[in-house]
Protein backbone atom coordinates (compact mmCIF):
# COMPACT_ATOMS: atom_id res chain seq x y z
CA UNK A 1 27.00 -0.23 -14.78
CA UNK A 2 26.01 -3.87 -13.54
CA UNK A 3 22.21 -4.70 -12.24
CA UNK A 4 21.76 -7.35 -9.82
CA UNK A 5 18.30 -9.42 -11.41
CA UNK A 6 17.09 -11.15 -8.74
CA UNK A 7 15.66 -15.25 -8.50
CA UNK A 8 12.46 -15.14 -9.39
CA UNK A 9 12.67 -18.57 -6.76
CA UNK A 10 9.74 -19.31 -3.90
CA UNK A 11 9.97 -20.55 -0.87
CA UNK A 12 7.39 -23.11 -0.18
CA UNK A 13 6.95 -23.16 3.22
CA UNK A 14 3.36 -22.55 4.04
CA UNK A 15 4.68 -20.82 7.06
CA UNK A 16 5.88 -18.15 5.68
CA UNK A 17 3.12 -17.06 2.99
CA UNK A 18 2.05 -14.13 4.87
CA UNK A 19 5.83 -13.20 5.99
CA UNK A 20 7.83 -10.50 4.54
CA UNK A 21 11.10 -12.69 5.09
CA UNK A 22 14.43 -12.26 4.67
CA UNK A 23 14.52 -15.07 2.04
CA UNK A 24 15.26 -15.46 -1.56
CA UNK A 25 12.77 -13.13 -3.78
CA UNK A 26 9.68 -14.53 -2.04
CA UNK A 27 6.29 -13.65 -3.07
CA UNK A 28 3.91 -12.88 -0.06
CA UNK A 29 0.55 -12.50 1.01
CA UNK A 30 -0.86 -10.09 3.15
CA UNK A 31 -1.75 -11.42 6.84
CA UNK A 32 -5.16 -9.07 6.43
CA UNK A 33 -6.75 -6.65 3.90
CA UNK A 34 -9.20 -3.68 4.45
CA UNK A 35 -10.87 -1.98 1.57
CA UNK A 36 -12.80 1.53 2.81
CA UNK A 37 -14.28 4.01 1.44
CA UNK A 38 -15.44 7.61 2.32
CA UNK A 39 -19.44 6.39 0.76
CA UNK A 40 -20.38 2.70 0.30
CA UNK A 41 -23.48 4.51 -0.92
CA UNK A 42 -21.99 6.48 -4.18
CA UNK A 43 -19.31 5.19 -6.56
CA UNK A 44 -16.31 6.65 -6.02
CA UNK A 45 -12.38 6.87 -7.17
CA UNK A 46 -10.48 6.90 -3.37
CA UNK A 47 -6.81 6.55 -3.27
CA UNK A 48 -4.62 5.90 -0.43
CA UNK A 49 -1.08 8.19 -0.55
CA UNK A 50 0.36 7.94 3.04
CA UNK A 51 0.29 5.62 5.81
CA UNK A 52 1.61 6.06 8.84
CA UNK A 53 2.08 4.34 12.67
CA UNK A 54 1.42 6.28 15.40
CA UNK A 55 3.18 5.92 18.96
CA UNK A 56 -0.40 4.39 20.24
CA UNK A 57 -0.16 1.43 18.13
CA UNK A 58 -2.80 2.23 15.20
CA UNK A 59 -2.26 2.55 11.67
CA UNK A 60 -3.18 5.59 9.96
CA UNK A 61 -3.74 6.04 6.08
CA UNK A 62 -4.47 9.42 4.23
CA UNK A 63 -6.33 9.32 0.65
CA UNK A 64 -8.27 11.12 -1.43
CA UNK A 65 -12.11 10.42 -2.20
CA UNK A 66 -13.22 11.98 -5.99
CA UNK A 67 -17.14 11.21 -6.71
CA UNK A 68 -17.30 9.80 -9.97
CA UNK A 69 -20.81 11.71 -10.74
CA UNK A 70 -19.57 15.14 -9.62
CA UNK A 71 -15.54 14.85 -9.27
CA UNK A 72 -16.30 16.28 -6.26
CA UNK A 73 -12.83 15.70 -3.90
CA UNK A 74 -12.44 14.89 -0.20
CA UNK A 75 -9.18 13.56 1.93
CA UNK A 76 -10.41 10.93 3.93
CA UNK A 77 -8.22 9.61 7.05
CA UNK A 78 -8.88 6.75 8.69
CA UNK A 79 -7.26 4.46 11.82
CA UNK A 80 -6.97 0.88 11.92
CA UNK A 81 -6.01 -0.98 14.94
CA UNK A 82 -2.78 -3.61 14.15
CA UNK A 83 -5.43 -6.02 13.77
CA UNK A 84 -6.95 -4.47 10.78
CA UNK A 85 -9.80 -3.56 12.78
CA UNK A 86 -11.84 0.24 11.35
CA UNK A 87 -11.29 2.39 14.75
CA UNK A 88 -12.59 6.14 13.14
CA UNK A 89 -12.96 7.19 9.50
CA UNK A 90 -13.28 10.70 9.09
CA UNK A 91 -14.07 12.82 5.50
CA UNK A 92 -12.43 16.44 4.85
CA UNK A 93 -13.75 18.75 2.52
CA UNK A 94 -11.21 21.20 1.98
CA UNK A 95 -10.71 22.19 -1.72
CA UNK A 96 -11.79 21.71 -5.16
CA UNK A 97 -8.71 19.22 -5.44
CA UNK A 98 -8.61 17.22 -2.22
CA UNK A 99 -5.02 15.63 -2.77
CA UNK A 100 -3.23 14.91 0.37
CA UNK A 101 0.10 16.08 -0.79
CA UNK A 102 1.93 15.00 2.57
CA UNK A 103 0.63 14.24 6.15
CA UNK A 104 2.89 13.64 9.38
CA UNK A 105 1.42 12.78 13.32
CA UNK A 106 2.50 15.04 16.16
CA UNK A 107 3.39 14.12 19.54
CA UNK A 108 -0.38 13.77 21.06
CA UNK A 109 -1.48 11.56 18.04
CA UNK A 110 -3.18 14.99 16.23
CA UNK A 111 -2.76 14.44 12.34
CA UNK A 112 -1.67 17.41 9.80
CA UNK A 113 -2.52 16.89 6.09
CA UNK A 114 -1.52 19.30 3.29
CA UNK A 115 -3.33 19.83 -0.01
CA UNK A 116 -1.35 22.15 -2.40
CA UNK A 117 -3.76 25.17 -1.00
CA UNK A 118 -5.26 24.47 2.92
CA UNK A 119 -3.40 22.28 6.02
CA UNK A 120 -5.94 20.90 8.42
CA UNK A 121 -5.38 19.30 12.13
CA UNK A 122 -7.21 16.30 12.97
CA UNK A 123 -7.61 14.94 16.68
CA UNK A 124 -5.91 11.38 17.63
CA UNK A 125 -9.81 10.76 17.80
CA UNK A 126 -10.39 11.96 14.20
CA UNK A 127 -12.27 15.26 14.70
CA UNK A 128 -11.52 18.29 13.15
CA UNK A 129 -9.66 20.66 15.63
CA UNK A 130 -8.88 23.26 12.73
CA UNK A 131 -8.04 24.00 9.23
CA UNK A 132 -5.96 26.56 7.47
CA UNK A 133 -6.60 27.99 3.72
CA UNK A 134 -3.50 29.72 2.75
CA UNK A 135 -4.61 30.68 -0.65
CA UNK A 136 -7.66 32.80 1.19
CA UNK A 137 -4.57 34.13 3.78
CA UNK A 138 -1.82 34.81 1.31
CA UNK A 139 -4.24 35.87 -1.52
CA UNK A 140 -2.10 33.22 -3.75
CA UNK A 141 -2.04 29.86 -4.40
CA UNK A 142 0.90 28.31 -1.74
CA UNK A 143 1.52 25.21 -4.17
CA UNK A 144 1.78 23.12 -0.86
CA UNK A 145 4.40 19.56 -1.49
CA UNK A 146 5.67 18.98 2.21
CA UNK A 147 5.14 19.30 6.13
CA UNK A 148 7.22 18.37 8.62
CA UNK A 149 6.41 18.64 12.47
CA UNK A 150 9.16 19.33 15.07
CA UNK A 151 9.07 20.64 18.45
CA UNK A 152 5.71 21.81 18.33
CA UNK A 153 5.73 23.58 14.93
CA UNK A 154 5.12 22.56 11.64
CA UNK A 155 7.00 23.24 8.78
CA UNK A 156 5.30 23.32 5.10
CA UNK A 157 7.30 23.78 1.72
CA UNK A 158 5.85 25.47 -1.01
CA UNK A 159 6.04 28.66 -3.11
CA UNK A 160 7.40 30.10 0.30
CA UNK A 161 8.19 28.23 3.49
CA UNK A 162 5.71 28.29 5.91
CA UNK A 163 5.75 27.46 9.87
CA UNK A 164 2.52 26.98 11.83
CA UNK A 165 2.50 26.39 15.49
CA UNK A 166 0.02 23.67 16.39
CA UNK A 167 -2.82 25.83 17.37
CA UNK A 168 -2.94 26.62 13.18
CA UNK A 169 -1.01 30.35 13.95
CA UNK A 170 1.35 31.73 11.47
CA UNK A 171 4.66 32.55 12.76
CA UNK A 172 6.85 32.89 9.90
CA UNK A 173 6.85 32.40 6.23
CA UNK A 174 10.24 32.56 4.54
CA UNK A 175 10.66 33.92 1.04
CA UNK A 176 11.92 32.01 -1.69
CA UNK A 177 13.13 32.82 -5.04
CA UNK A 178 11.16 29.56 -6.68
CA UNK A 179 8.56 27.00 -5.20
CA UNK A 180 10.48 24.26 -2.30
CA UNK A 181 9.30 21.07 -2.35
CA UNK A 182 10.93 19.38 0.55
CA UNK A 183 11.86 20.94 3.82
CA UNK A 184 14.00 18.60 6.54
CA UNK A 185 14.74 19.99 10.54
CA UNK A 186 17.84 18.87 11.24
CA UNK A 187 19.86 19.51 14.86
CA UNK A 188 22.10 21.41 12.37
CA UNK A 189 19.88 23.40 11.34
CA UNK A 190 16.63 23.73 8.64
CA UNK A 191 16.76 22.66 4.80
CA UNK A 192 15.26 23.21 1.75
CA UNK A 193 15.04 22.40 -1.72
CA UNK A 194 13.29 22.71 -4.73
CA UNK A 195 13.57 24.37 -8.32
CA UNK A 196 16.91 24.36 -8.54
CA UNK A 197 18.20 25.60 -4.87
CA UNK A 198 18.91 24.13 -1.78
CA UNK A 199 19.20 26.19 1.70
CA UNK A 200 20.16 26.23 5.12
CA UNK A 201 18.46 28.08 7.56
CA UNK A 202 19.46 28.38 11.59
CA UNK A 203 16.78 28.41 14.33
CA UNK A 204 15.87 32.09 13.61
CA UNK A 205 14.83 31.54 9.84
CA UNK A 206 18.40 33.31 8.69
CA UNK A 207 19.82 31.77 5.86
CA UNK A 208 23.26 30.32 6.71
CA UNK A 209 23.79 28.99 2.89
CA UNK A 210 22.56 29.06 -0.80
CA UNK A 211 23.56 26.86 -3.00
CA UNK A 212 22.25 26.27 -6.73
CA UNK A 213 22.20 23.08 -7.95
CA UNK A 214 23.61 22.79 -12.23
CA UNK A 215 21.29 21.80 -15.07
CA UNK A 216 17.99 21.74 -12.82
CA UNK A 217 15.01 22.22 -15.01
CA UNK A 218 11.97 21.02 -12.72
CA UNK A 219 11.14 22.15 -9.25
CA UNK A 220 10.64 18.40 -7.57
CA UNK A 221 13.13 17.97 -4.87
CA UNK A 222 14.08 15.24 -2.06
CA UNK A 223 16.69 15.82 0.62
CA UNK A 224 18.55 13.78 3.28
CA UNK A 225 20.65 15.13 5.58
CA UNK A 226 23.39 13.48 7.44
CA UNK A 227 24.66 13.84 11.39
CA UNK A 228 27.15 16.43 10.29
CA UNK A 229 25.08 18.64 8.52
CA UNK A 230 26.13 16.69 4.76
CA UNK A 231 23.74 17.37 2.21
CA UNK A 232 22.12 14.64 0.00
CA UNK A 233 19.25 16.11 -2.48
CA UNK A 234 17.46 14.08 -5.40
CA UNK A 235 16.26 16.01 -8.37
CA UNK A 236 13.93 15.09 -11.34
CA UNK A 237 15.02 16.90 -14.93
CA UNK A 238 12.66 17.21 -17.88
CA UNK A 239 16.05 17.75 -19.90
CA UNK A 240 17.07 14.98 -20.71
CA UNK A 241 13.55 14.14 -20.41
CA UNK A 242 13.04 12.12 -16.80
CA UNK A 243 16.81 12.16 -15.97
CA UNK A 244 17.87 12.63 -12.44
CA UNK A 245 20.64 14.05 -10.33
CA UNK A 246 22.18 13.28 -6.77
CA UNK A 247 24.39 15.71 -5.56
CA UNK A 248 26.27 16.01 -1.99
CA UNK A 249 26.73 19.09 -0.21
CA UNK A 250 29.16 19.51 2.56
CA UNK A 251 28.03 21.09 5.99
CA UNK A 252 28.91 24.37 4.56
CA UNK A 253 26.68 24.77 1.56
CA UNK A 254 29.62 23.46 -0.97
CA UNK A 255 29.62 20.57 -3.60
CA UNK A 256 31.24 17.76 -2.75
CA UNK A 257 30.23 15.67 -5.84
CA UNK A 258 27.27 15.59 -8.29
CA UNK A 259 26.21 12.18 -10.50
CA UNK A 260 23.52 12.50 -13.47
CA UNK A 261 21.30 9.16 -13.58
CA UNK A 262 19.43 8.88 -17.68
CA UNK A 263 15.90 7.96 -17.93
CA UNK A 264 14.89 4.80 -15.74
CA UNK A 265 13.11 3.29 -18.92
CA UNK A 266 14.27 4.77 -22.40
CA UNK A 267 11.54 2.98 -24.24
CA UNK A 268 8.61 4.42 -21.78
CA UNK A 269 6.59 7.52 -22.35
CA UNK A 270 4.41 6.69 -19.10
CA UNK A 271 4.26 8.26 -15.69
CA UNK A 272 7.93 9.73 -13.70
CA UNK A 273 8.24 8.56 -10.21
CA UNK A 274 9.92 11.72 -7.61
CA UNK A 275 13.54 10.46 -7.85
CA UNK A 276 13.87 9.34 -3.85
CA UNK A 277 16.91 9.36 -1.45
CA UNK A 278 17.77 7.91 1.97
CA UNK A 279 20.62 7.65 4.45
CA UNK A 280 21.08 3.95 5.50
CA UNK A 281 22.70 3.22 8.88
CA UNK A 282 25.72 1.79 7.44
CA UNK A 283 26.90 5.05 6.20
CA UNK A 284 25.90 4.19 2.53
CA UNK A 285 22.76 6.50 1.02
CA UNK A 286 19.69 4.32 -1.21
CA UNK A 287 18.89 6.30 -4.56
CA UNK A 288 15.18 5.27 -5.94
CA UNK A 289 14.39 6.07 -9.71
CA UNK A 290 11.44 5.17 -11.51
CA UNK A 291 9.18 5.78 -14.92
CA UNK A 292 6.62 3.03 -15.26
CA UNK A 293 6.53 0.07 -15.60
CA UNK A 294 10.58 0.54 -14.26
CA UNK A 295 12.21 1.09 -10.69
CA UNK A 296 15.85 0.83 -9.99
CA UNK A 297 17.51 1.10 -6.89
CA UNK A 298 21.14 1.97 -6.44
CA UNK A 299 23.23 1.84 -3.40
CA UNK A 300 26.04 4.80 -3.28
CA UNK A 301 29.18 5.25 -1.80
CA UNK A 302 28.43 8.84 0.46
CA UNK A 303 31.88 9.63 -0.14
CA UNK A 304 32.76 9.54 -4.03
CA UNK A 305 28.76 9.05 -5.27
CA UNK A 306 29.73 5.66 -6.79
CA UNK A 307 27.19 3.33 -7.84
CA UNK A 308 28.18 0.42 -5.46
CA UNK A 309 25.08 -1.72 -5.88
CA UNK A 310 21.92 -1.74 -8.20
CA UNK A 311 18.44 -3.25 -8.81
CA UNK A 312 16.00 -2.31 -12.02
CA UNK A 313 12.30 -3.86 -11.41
CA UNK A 314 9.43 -3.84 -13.84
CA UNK A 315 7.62 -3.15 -11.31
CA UNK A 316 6.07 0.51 -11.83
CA UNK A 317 6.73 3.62 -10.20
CA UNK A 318 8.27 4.25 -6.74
CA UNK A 319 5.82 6.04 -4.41
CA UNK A 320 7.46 5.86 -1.04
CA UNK A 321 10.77 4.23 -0.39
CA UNK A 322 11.78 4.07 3.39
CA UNK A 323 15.11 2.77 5.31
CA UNK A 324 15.05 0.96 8.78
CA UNK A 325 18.02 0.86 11.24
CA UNK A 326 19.07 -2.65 9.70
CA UNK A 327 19.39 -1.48 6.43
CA UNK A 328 16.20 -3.05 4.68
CA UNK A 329 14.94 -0.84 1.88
CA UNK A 330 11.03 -1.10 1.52
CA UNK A 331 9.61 0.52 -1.61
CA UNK A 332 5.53 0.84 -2.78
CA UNK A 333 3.98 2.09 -5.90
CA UNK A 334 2.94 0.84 -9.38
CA UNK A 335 1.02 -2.00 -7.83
CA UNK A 336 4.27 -3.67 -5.84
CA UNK A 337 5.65 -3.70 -2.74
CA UNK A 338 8.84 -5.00 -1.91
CA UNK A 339 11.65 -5.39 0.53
CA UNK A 340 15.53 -5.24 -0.57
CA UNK A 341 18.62 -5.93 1.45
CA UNK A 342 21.53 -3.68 2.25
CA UNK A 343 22.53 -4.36 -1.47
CA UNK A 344 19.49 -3.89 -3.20
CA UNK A 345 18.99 -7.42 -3.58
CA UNK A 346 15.38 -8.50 -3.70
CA UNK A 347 14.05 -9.97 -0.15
CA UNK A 348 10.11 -10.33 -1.01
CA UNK A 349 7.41 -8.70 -2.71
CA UNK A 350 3.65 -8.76 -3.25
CA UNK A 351 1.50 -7.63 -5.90
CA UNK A 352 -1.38 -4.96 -4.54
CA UNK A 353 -3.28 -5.93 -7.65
CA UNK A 354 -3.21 -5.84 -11.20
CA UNK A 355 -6.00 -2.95 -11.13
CA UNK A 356 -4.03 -0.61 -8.62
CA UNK A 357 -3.96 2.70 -9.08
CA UNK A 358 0.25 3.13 -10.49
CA UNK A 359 0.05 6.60 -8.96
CA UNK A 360 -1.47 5.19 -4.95
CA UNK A 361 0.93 3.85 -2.80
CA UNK A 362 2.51 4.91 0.72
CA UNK A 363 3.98 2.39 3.83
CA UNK A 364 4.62 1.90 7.26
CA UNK A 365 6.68 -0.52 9.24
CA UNK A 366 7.63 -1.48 12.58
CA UNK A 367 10.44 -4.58 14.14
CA UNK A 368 7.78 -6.88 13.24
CA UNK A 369 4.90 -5.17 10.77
CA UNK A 370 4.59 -3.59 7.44
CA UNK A 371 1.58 -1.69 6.70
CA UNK A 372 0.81 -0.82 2.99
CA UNK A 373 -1.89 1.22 1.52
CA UNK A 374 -3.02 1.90 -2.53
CA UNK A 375 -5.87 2.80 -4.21
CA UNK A 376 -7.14 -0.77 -5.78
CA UNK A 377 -10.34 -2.17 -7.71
CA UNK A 378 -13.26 -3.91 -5.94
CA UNK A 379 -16.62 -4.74 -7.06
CA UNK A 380 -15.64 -2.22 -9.94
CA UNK A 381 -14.81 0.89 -7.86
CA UNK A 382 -11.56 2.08 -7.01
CA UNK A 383 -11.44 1.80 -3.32
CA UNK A 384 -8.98 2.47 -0.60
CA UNK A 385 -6.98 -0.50 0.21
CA UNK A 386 -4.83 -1.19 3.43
CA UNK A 387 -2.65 -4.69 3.91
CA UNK A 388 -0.68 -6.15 6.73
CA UNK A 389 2.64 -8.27 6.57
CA UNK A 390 4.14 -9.74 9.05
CA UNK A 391 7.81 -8.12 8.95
CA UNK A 392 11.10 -10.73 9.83
């Protein structure tokens, strides 16, 4: 197995020093930064986990908020206009541990965030239209990882899966053998993953296809799915200790081919990044692996699961890795953020701060703007921390 190492070289054009640019390993600064926080008034730990763009033209960002006198937790979301400008801030008290686990925008701008116990709808104006506890409705802790939102319903793995319509109604809640941590709606039909199995489901919630994935000792789970219904899933193993697989499925639920990736960084006993995949456009799927300080990307052939490509950083843990329609791989976490090429090679990259939180991290990008959000030191206090690039 080759890595590419990429040039460490800058580009010295002044013009470019707020650009994410298609140029050789270029380090970049933001165009603006925002630090917020849900109290200027009390000190605080706030982390930011997701960002997000909405079809209005704001920027979105979903932390966390933990008082650092009473560890008391709140999810704070807040909207930005492109020019970094604070539209609405809005604090959530929800449970004892406020962790956005996953948040997604539905089609009138409303915002749905998941903790591992409650969901809660927030208006494209940032008021609270509702909120869900499904450990007081189920009588059980849900363990909560994912949401999805699709035609007017939303769709939330955890120790069952769960679909809400968007007036917070339960319609159905699916039964599963072990906690999912991923669910994907597909036009072929609805997936899931997590400890060990992956599923297919049609439009009625009947199960078209089980299949167990081999040597699967944790429940954390990604999935891609591909136009025909193909089958990518990610998952992290504790044996050997923060080893990963990828393994294809076909459209019908059977193994096409299954390749075991060893532990990112052999001579770490830090933090395990969520082992991450994506389709690209050009047919080839992005695998992300990380234990800090160490990422690698690898680029792999869909069809045999060869490594075709790969990139190790020491650059910490990989919190969100995302694919656009030219192929550019853009990856936060661990106090980085960087842009790759089709091959994995290293476009540009800035450094959120050598106090980031490793843990905060979560992106957004359009043709010509990346948005990135962390959890990063100022004036002593971990604060909430949104940055804008300029994206060519």
């Amino acid at each position: 197995m080759s890595y590419l190492k990429p040039s460490q070289k800058l580009c010295l054009s002044a013009a470019i020093a707020s650009t994410l640019i298609a140029c050789t390993a270029v380090q970049v600064s933001p165009t603006w930064e925002r630090w917020f926080s849900a109290s200027e008034q009390e000190v605080r730990y706030e982390l930011i986990h997701q960002v997000h763009y909405d079809s209005a033209g704001a920027v979105l960002s979903v932390g966390s908020s933990s008082s650092t006198q009473s560890s008391h937790d709140v999810i704070v979301v807040a909207k930005h206009a492109t020019n970094g400008t604070l539209l609405w801030k809005s604090s959530i008290d929800l449970d004892s541990d406020d962790k956005p686990w996953d948040s997604v925008i539905g089609t009138d701008g409303s915002i749905y965030v998941i903790t591992e116990t409650s969901l809660v709808k927030l208006n494209s104006a940032g008021s609270e239209v509702w909120r869900r506890s499904l450990a007081q409705l189920l009588g059980a802790n849900p363990l909560l990882r994912d949401i999805e939102f699709n035609n007017n319903r939303l769709y939330l793995a955890g120790r069952d899966l769960y679909v809400f319509d968007i007036h917070g109604n339960l319609s159905n809640a699916i039964s599963q053998i072990a906690p999912l941590w991923d669910v994907v709606v597909h036009n072929t039909g609805i997936y899931t993953a997590g400890t060990g199995q992956v599923k297919r489901y049609n439009s009625n919630f009947n199960m078209v296809w089980s299949y167990a994935l081999n040597t699967v000792q944790n429940p954390p789970a990604e999935l891609a799915v591909a136009n025909d219904g193909s089958v990518f899933v990610a998952t992290y193993n504790s044996n050997p200790q923060d080893s990963a697989y990828l393994t294809r499925l076909n459209p019908q639920g059977q193994l096409v081919w299954s390749k075991f990736f060893n532990d990112p960084d052999t001579n770490s006993f830090q933090l395990s990044g969520i082992p991450k995949v994506r389709l690209m456009a050009n047919g080839n799927v992005v695998f992300g692996v990380s234990q800090h300080p160490t990422r690698t990307l690898y680029i792999i052939d869909p069809t045999t699961g060869a490594i075709k490509n790969s990139n190790t950083q020491k650059t910490g843990l990989i919190n969100e890795l995302e694919v656009d329609s030219n192929n550019t791989i853009y990856v936060v976490g661990g106090k980085t953020a960087q842009k790759f090429d089709a091959n994995a090679t290293l476009l540009a990259y800035s450094t959120l701060g050598s106090d980031a939180d490793i843990t905060s991290g979560g992106l957004a990008f359009t043709a010509t703007n990346i948005y990135v959000g962390a959890g990063v030191l100022k004036g002593g206090n971990m604060t909430m921390y949104l940055a804008n690039y300029k994206n060519q």
